[in-house]
PDB file of N, CA and C in Angstrom:
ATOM      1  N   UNK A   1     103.533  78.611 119.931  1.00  0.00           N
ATOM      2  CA  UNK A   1     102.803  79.626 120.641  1.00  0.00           C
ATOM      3  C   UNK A   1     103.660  80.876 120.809  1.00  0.00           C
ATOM      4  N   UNK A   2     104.969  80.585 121.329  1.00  0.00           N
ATOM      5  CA  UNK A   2     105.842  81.696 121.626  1.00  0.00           C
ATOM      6  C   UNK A   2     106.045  82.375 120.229  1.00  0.00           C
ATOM      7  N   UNK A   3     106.373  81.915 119.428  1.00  0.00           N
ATOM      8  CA  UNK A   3     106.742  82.816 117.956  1.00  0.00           C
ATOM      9  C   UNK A   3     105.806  83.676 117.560  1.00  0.00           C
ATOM     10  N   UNK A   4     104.805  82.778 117.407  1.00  0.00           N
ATOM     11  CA  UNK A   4     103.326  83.350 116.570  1.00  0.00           C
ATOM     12  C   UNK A   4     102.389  84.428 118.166  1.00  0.00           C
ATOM     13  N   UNK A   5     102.754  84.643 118.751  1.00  0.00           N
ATOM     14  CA  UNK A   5     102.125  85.704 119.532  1.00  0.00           C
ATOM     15  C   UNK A   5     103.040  86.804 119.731  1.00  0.00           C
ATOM     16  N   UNK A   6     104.210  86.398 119.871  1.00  0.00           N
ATOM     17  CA  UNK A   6     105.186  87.469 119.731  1.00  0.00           C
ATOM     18  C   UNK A   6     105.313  88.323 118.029  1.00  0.00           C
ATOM     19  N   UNK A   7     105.160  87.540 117.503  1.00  0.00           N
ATOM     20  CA  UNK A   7     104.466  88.033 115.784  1.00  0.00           C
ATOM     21  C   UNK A   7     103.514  88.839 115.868  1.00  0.00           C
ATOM     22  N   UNK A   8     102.720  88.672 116.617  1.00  0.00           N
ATOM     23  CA  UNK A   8     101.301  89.321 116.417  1.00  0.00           C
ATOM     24  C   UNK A   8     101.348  90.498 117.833  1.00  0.00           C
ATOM     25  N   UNK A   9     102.339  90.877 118.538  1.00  0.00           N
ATOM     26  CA  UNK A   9     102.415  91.273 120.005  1.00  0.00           C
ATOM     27  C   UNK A   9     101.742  90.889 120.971  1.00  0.00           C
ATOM     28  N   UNK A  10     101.393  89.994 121.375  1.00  0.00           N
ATOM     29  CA  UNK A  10     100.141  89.406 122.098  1.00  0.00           C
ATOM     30  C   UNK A  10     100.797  88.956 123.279  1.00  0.00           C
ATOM     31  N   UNK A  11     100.484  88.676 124.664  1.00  0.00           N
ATOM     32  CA  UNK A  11     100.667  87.899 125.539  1.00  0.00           C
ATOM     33  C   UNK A  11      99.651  86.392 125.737  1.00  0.00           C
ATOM     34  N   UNK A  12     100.835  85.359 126.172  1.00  0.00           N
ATOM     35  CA  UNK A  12      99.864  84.295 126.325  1.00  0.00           C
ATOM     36  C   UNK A  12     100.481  83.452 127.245  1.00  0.00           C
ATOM     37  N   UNK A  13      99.741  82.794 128.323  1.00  0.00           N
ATOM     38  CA  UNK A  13      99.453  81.793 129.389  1.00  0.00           C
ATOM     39  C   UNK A  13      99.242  80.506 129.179  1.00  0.00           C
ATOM     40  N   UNK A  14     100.542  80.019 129.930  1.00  0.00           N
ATOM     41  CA  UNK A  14     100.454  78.501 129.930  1.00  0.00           C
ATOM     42  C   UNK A  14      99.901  78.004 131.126  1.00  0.00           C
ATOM     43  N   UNK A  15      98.942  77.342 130.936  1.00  0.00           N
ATOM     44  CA  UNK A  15      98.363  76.705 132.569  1.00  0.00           C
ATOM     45  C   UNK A  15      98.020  74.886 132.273  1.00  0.00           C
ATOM     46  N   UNK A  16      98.522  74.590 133.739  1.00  0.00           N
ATOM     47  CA  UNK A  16      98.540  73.447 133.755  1.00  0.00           C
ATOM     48  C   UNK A  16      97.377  72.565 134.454  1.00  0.00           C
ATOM     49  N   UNK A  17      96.857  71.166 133.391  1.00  0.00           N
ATOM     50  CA  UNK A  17      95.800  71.083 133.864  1.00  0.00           C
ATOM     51  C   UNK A  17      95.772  69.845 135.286  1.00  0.00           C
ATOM     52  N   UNK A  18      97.265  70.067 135.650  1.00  0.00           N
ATOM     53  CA  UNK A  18      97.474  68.835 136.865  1.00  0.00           C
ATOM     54  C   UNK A  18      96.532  69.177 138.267  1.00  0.00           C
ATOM     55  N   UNK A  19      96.891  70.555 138.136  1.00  0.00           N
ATOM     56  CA  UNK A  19      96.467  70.452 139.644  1.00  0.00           C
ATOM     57  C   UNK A  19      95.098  71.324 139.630  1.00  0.00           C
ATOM     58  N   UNK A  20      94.259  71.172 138.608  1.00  0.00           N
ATOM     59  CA  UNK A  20      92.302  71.694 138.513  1.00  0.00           C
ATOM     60  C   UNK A  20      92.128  70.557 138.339  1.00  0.00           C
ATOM     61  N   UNK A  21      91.026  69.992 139.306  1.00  0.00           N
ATOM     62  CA  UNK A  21      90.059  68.680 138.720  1.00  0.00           C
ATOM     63  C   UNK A  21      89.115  68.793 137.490  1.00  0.00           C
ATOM     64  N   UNK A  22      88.685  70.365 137.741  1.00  0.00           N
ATOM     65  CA  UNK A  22      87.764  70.277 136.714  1.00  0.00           C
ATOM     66  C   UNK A  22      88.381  70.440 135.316  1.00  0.00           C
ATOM     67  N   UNK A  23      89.730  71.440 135.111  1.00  0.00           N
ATOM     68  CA  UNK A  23      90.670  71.505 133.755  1.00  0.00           C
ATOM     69  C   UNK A  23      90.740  70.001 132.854  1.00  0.00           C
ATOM     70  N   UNK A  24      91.461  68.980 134.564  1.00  0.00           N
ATOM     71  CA  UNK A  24      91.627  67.529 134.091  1.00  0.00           C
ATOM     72  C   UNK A  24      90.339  67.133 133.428  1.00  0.00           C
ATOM     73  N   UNK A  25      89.484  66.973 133.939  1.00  0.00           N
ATOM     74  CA  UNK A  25      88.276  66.002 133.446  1.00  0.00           C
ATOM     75  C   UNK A  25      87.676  66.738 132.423  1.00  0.00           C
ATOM     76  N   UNK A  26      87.728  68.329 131.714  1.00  0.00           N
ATOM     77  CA  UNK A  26      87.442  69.040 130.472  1.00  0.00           C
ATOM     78  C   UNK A  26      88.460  68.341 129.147  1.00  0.00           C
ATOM     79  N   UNK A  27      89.614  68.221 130.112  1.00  0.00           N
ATOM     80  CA  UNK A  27      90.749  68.499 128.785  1.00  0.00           C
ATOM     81  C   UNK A  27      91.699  67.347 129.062  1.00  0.00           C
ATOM     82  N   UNK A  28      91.573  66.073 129.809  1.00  0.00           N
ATOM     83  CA  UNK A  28      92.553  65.619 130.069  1.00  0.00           C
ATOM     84  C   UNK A  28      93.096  64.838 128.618  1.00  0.00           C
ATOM     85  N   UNK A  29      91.864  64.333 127.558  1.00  0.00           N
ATOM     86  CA  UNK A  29      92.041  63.870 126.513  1.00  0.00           C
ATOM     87  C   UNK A  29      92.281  64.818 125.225  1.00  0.00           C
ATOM     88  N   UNK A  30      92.865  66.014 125.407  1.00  0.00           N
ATOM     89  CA  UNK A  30      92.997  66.674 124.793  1.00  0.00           C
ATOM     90  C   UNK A  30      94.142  67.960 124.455  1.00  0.00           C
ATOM     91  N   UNK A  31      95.120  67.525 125.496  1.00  0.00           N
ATOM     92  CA  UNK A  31      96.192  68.058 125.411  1.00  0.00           C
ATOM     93  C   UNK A  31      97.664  68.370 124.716  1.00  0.00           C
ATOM     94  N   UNK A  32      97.705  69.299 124.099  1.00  0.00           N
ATOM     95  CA  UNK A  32      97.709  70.602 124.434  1.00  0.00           C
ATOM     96  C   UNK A  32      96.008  71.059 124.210  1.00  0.00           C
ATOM     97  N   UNK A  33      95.718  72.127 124.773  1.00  0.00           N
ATOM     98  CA  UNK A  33      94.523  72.468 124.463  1.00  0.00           C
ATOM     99  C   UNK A  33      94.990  74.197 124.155  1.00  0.00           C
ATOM    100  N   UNK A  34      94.000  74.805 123.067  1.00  0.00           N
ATOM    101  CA  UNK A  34      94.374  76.159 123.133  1.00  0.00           C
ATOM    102  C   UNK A  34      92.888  77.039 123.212  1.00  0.00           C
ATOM    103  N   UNK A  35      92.866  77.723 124.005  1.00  0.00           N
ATOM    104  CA  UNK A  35      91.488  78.746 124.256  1.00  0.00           C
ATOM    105  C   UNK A  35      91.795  80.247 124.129  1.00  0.00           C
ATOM    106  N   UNK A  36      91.244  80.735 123.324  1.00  0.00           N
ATOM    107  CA  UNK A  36      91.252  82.122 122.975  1.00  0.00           C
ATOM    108  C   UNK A  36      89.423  82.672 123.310  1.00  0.00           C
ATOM    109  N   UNK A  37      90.131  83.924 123.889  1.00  0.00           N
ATOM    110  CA  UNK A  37      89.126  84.446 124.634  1.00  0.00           C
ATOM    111  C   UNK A  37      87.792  83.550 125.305  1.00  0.00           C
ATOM    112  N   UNK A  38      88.539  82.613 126.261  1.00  0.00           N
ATOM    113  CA  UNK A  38      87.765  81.486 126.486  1.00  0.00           C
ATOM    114  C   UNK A  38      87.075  80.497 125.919  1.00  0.00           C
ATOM    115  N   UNK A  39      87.061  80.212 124.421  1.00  0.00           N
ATOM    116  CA  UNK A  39      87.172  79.793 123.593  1.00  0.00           C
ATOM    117  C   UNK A  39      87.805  78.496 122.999  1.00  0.00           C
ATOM    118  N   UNK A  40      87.339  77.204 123.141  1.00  0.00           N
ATOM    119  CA  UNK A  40      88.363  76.184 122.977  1.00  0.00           C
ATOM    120  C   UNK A  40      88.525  76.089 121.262  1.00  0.00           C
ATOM    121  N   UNK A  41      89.432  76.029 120.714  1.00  0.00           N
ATOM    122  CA  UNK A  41      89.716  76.506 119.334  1.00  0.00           C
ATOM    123  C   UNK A  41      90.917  75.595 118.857  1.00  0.00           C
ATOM    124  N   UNK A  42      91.900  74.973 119.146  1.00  0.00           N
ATOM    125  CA  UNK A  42      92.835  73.679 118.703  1.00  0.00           C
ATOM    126  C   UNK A  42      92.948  73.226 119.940  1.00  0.00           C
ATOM    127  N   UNK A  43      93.593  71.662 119.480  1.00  0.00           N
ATOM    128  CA  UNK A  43      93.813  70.587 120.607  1.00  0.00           C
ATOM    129  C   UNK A  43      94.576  69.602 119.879  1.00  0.00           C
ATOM    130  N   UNK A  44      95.468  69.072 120.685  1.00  0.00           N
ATOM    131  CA  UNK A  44      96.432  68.101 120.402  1.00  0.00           C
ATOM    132  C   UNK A  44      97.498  68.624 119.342  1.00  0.00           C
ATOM    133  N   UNK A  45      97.371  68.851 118.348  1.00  0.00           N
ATOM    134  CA  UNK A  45      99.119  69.444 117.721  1.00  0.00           C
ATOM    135  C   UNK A  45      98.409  70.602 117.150  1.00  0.00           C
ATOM    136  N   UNK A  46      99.198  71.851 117.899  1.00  0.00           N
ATOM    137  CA  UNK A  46      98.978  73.604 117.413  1.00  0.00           C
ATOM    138  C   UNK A  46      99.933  73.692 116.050  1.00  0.00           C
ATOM    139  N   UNK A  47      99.385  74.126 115.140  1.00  0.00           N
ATOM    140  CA  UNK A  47      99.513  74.251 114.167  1.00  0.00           C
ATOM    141  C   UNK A  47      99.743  75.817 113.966  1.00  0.00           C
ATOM    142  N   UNK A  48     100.993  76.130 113.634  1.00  0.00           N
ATOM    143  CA  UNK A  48     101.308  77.639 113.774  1.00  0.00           C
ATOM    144  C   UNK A  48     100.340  78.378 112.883  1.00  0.00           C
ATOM    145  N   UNK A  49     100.346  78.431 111.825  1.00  0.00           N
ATOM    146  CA  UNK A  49      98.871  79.104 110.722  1.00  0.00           C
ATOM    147  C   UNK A  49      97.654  79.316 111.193  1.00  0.00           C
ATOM    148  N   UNK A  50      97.494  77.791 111.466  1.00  0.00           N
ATOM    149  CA  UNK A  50      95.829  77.846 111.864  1.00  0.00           C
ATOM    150  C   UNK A  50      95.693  78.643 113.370  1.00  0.00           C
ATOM    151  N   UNK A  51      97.146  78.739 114.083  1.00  0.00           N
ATOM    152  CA  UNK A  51      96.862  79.424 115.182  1.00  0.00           C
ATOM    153  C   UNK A  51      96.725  81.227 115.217  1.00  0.00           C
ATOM    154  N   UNK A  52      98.266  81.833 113.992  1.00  0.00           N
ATOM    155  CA  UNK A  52      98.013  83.104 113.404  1.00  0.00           C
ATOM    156  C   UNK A  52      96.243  83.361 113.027  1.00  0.00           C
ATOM    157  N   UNK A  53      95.911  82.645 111.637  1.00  0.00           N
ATOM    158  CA  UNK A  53      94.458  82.637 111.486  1.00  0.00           C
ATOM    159  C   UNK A  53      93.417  83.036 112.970  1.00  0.00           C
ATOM    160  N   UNK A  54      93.428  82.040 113.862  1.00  0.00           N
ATOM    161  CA  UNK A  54      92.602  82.037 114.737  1.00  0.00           C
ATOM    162  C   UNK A  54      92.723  83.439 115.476  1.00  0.00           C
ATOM    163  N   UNK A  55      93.949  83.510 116.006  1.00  0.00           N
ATOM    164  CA  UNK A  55      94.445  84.844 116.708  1.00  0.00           C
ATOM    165  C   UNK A  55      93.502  86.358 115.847  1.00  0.00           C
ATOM    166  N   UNK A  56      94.256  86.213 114.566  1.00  0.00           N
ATOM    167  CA  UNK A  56      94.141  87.250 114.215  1.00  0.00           C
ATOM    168  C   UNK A  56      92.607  87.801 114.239  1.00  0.00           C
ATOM    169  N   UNK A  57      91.871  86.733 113.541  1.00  0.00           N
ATOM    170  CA  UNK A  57      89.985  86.644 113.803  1.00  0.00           C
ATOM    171  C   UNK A  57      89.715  87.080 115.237  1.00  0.00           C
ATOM    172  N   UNK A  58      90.457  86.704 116.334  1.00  0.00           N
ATOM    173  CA  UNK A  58      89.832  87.550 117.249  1.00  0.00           C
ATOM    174  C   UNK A  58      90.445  88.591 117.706  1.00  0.00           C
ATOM    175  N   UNK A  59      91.474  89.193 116.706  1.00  0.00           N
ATOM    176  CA  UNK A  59      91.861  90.814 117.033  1.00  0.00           C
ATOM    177  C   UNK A  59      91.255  91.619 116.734  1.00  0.00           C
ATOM    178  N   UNK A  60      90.458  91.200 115.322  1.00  0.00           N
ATOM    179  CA  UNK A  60      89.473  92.234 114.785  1.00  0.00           C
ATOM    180  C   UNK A  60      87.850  92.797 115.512  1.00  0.00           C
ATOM    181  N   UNK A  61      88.310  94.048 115.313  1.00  0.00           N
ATOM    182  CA  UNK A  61      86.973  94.450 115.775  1.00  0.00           C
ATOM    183  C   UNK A  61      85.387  93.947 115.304  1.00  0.00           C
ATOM    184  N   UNK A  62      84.295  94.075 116.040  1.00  0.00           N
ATOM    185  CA  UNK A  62      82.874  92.911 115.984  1.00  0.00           C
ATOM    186  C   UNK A  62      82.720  94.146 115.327  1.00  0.00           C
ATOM    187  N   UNK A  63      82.025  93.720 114.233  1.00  0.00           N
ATOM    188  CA  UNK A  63      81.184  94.153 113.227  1.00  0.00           C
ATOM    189  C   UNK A  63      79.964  94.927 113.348  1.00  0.00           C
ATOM    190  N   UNK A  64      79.818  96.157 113.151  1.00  0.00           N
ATOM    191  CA  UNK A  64      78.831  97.431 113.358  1.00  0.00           C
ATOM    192  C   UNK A  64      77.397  96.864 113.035  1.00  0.00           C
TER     193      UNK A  64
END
């Protein structure tokens, strides 16, 4: 996460799902979880590529 957002200049948030009941019972079987622009998009091993890929798809501007 740290490499590949700092690659791309981006900031990103680690939150933990111990202390939300509702985080736990969304994601407890699914951790790490990664959400872009609220967005649940990988889970269980982040894969640096597929995470660049993902990132970058939502840097681009929505289509005219």
């Amino acid at each position: 996460m740290d490499t590949v957002a700092a690659d791309l200049g981006l900031r990103w948030e680690e939150q933990s799902i111990d202390d939300d009941e509702s985080l736990t019972a969304r994601f407890a079987e699914e951790v790490p979880v990664v959400l872009v622009n609220g967005v649940q998009r990988d889970f269980w091993k982040i894969d640096p590529d597929r995470l660049r890929r993902i990132l970058l798809e939502a840097m681009e501007p929505p289509p005219k």
